[in-house]
Protein backbone atom coordinates (compact mmCIF):
# COMPACT_ATOMS: atom_id res chain seq x y z
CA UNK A 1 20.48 -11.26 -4.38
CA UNK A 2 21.25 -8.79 -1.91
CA UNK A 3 18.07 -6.50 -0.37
CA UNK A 4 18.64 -3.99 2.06
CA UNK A 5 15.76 -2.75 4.59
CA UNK A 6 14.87 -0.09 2.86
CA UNK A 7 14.14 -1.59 -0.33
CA UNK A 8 12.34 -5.08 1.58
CA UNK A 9 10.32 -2.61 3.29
CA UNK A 10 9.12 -0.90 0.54
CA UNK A 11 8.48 -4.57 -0.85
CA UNK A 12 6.44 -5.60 2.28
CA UNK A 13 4.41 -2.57 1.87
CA UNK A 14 3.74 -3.59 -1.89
CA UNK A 15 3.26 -6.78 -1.60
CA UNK A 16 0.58 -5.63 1.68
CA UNK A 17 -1.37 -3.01 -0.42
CA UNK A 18 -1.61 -5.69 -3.56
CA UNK A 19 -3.11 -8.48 -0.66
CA UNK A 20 -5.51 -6.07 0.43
CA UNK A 21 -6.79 -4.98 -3.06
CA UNK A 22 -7.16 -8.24 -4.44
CA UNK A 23 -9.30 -9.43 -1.30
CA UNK A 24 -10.93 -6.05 -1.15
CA UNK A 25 -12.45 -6.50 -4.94
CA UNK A 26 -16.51 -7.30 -5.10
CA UNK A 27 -17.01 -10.78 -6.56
CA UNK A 28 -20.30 -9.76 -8.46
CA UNK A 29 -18.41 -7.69 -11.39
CA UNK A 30 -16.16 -9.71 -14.10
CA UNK A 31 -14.78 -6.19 -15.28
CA UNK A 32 -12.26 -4.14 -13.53
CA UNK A 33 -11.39 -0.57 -14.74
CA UNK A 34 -7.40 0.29 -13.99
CA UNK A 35 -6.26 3.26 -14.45
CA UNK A 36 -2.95 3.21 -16.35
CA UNK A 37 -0.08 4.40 -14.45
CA UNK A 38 0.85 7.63 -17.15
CA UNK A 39 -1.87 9.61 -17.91
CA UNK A 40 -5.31 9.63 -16.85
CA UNK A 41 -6.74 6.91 -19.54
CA UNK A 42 -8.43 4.03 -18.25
CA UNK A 43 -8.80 0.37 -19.76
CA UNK A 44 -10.77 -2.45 -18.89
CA UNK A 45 -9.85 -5.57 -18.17
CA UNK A 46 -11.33 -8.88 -17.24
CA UNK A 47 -11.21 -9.33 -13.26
CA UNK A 48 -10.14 -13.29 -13.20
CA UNK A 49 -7.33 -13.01 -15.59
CA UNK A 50 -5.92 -9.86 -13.64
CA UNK A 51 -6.16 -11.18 -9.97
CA UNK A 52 -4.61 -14.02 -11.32
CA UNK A 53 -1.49 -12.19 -12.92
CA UNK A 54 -1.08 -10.17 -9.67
CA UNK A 55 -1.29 -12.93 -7.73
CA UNK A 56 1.60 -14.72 -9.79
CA UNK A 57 3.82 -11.69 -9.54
CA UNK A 58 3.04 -11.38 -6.07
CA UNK A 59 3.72 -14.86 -5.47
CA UNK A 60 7.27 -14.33 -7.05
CA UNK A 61 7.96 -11.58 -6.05
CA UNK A 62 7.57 -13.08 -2.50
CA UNK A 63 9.67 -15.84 -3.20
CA UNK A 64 12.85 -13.58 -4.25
CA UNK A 65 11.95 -11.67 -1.18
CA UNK A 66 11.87 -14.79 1.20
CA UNK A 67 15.58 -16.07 -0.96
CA UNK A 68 17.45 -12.64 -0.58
CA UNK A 69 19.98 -12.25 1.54
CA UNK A 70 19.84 -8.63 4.11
């Protein structure tokens, strides 16, 4: 897979932000509210199961990173 700069910086950044946020979050609430990314409805969602899923696509997403070639 090829990556250039532009697009693995952009992928640092994302991968920075979702680090932060996930040890940023208060361990005394099991809810999270997200906003959805269209539109200004919210949902809620169990904290646990998210972190997890955002750590596995973080986590992959890392891996690809780490594999591609600049």
């Amino acid at each position: 897979m090829y990556i250039n700069s532009k697009q693995r910086d952009e992928i640092e950044r994302l991968l920075s932000n979702w680090g932060k946020y996930l040890n940023s979050i208060p361990p005394d609430s099991d809810d999270l509210k997200l906003h959805k990314w269209l539109g200004m409805n919210t949902v809620i969602v169990k904290k646990d199961n998210f972190n997890n899923k955002l750590r596995l696509v973080s986590n992959k997403l890392r891996k690809i990173l780490d594999e591609a070639v600049l």
